[in-house]
C-alpha atoms as a PDB file:
ATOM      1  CA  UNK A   1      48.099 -92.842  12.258  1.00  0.00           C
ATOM      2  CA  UNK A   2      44.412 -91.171  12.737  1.00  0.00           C
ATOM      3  CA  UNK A   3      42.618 -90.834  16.156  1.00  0.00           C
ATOM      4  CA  UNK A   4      41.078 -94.567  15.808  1.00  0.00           C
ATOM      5  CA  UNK A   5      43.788 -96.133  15.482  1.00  0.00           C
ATOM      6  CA  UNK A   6      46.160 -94.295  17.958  1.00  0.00           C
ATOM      7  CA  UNK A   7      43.080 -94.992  20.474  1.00  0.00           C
ATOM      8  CA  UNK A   8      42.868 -98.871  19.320  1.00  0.00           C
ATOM      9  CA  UNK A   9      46.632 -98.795  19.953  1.00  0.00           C
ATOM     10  CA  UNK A  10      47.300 -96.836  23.291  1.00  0.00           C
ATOM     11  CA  UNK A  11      44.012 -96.522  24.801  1.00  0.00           C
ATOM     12  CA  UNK A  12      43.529 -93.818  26.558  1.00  0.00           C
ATOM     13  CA  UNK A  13      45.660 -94.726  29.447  1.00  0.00           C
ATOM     14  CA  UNK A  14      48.545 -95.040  27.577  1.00  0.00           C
ATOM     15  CA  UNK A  15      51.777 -97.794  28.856  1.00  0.00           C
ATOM     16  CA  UNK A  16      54.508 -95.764  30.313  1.00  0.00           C
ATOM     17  CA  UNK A  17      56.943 -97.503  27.440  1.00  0.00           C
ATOM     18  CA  UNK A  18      54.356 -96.170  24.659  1.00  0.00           C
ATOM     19  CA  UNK A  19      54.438 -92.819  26.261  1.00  0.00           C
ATOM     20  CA  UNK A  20      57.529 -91.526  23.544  1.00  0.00           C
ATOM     21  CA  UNK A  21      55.881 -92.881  20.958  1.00  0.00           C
ATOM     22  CA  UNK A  22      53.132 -90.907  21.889  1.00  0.00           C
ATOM     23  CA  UNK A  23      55.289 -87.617  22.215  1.00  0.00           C
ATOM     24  CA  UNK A  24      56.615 -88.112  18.778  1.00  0.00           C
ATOM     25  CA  UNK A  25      52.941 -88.215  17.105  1.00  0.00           C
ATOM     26  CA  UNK A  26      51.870 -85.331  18.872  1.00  0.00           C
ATOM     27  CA  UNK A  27      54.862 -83.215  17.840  1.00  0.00           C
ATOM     28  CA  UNK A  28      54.379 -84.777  14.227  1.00  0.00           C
ATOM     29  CA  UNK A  29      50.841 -83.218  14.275  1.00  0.00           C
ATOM     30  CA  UNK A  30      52.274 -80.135  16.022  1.00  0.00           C
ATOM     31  CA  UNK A  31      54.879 -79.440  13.559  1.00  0.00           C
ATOM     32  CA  UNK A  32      51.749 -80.135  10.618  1.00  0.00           C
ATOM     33  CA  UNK A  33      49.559 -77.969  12.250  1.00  0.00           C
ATOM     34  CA  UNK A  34      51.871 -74.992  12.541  1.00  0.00           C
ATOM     35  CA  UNK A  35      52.971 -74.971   8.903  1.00  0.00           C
ATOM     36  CA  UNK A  36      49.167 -74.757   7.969  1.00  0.00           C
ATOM     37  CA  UNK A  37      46.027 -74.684  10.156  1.00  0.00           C
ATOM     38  CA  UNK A  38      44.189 -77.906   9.265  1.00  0.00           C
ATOM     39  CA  UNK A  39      47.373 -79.950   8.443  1.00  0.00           C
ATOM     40  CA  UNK A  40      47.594 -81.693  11.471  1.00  0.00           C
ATOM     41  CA  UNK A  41      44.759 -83.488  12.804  1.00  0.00           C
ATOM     42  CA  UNK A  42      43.277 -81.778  16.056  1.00  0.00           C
ATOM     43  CA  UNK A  43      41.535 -84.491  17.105  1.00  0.00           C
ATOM     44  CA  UNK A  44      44.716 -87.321  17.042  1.00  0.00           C
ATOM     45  CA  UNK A  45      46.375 -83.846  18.788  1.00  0.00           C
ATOM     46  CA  UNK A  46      43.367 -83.922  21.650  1.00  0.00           C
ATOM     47  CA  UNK A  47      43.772 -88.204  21.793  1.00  0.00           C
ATOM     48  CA  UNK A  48      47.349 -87.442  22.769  1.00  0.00           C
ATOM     49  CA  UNK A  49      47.176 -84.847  25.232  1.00  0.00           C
ATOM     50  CA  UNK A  50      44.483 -86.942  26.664  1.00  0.00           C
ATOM     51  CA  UNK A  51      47.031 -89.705  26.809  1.00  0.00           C
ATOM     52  CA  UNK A  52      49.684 -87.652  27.985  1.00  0.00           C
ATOM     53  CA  UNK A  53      47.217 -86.049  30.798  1.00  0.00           C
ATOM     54  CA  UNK A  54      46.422 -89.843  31.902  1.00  0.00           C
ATOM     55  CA  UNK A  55      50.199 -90.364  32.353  1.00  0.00           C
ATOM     56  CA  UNK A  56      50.044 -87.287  34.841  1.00  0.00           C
ATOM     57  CA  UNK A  57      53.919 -86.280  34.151  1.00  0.00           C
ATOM     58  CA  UNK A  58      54.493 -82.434  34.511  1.00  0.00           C
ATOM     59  CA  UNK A  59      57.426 -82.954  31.467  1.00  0.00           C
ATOM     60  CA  UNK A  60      54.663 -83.306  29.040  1.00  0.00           C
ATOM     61  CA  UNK A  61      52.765 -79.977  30.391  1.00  0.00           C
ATOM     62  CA  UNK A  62      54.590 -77.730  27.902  1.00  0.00           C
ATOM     63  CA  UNK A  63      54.177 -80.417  24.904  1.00  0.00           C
ATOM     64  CA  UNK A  64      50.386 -80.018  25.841  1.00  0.00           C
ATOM     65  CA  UNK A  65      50.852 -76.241  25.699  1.00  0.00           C
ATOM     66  CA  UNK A  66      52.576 -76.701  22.398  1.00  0.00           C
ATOM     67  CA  UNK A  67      49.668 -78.602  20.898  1.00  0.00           C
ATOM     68  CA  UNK A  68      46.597 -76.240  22.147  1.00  0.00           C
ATOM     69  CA  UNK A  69      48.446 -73.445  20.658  1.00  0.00           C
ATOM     70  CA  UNK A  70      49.529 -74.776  17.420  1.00  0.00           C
ATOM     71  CA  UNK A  71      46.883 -73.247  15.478  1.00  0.00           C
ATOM     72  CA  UNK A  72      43.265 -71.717  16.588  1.00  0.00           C
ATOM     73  CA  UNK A  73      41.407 -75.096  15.790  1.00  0.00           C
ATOM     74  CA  UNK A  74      43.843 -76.545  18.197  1.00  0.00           C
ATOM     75  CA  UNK A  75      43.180 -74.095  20.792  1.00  0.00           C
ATOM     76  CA  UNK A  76      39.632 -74.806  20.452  1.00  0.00           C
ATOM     77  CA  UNK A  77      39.837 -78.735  20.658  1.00  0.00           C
ATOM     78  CA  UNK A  78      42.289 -79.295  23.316  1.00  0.00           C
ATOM     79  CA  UNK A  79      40.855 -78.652  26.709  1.00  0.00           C
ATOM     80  CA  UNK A  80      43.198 -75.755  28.813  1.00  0.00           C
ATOM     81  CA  UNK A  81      42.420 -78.646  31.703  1.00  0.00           C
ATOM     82  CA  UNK A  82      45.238 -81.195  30.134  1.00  0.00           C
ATOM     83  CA  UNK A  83      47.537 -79.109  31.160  1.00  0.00           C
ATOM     84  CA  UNK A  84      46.678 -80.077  34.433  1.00  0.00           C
ATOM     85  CA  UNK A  85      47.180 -84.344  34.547  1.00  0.00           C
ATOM     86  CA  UNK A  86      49.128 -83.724  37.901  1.00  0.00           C
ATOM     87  CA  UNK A  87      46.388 -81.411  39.205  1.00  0.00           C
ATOM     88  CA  UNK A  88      45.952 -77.691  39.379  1.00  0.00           C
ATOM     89  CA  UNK A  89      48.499 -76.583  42.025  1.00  0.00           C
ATOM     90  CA  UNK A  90      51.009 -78.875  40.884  1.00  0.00           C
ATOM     91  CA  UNK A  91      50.565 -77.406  37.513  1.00  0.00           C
ATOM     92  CA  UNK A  92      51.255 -73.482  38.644  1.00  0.00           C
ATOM     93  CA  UNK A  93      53.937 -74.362  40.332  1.00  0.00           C
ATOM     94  CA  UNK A  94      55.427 -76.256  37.947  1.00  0.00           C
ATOM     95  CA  UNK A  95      55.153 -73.519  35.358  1.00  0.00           C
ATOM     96  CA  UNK A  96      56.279 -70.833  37.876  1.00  0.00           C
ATOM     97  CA  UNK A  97      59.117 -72.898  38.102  1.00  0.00           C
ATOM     98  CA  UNK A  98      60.755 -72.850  34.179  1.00  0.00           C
ATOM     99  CA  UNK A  99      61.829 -69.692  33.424  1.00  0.00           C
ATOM    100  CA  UNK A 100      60.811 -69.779  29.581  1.00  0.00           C
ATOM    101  CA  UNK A 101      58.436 -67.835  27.816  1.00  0.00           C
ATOM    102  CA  UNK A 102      55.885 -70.397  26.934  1.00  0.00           C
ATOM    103  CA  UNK A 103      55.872 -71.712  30.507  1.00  0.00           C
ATOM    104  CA  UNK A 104      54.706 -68.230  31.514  1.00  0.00           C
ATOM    105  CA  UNK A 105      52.114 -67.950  28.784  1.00  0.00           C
ATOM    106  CA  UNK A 106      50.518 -71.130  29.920  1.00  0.00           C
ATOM    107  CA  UNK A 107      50.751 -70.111  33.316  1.00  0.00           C
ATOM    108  CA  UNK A 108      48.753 -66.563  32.273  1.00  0.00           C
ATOM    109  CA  UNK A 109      46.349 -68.676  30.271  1.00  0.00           C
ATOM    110  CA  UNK A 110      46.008 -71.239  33.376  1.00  0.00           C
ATOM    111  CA  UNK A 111      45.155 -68.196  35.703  1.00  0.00           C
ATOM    112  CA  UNK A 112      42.855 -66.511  33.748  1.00  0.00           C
ATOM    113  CA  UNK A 113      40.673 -69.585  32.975  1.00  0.00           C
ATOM    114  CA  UNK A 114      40.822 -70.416  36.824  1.00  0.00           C
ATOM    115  CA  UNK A 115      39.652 -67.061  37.242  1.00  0.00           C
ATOM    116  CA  UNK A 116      36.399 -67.326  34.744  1.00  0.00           C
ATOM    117  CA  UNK A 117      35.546 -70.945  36.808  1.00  0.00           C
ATOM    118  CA  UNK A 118      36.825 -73.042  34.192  1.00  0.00           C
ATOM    119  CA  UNK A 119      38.087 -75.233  37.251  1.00  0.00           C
ATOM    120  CA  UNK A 120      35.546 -75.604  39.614  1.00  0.00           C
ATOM    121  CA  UNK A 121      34.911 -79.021  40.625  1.00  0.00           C
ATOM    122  CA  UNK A 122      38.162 -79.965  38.276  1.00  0.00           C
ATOM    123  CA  UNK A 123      39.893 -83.273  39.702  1.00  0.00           C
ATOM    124  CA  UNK A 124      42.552 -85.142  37.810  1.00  0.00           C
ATOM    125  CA  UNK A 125      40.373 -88.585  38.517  1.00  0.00           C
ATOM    126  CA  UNK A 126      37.103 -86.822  37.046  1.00  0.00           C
ATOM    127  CA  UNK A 127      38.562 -85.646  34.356  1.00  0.00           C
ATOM    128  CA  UNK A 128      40.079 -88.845  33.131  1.00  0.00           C
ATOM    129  CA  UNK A 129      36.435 -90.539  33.644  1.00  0.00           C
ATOM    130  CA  UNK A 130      35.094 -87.721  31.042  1.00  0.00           C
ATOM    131  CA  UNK A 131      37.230 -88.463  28.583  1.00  0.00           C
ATOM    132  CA  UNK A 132      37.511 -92.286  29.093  1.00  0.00           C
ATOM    133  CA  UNK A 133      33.580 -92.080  28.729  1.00  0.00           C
ATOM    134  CA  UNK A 134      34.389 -90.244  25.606  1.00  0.00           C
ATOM    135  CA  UNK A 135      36.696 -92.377  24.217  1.00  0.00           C
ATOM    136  CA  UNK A 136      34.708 -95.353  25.395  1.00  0.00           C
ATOM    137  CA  UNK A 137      33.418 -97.543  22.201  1.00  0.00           C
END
């Protein structure tokens, strides 16, 4: 599945009961990505953390994580904000709560961007309108 037709299919405010399907296509690309930069598809990675950021669940933060730091092209495409679908603070805390490394490299990377202004003015709601605009055909 490419970015068109995940996008014709989900939207970009996803079903709750297409949410797994969702999860498994991103850690398809993930996996693809890893073994080779450019064998996944970065911008079906971005569709799905989009997704996954409209569905707002802190579960997915990590699987977000995962995806911006499969490779370097990933890094670049997926926004450090989509982390965030349940907001900033809930974010943090969320992180500060797992007690695994990649939940305290995302937390690092969460702080120093909030630290540069990366999230000034961020809100969950305006960030969904951005993308949906985005997305929008």
């Amino acid at each position: 599945m490419d970015e068109e037709a995940c996008l014709d299919r989900y939207g970009v405010h996803p079903a709750e009961a297409d949410l797994d399907d969702i999860r498994r296509l991103l850690g398809a690309q993930i996996a693809r990505e890893r073994q080779a930069q450019g064998a996944g598809d970065t911008e079906l990675m971005r569709l799905c953390c989009v997704q996954l950021f409209n569905a707002g669940g802190l579960d997915d933060v990590l699987l977000i994580w995962d995806a911006k730091t499969a490779s370097m092209d990933a890094d670049c495409s997926i926004d450090i904000q989509l982390l965030c679908g349940t907001g900033l603070a809930g974010t943090k805390a969320y992180l500060r709560s797992r007690r695994r490394p990649d939940a305290a490299a995302a937390l690092r990377r969460l702080l120093v961007c909030e630290q540069a202004g990366d999230f000034e003015d961020f809100s969950v709601a305006g960030y969904s309108t951005r993308y949906a605009a985005y997305y929008a055909p």
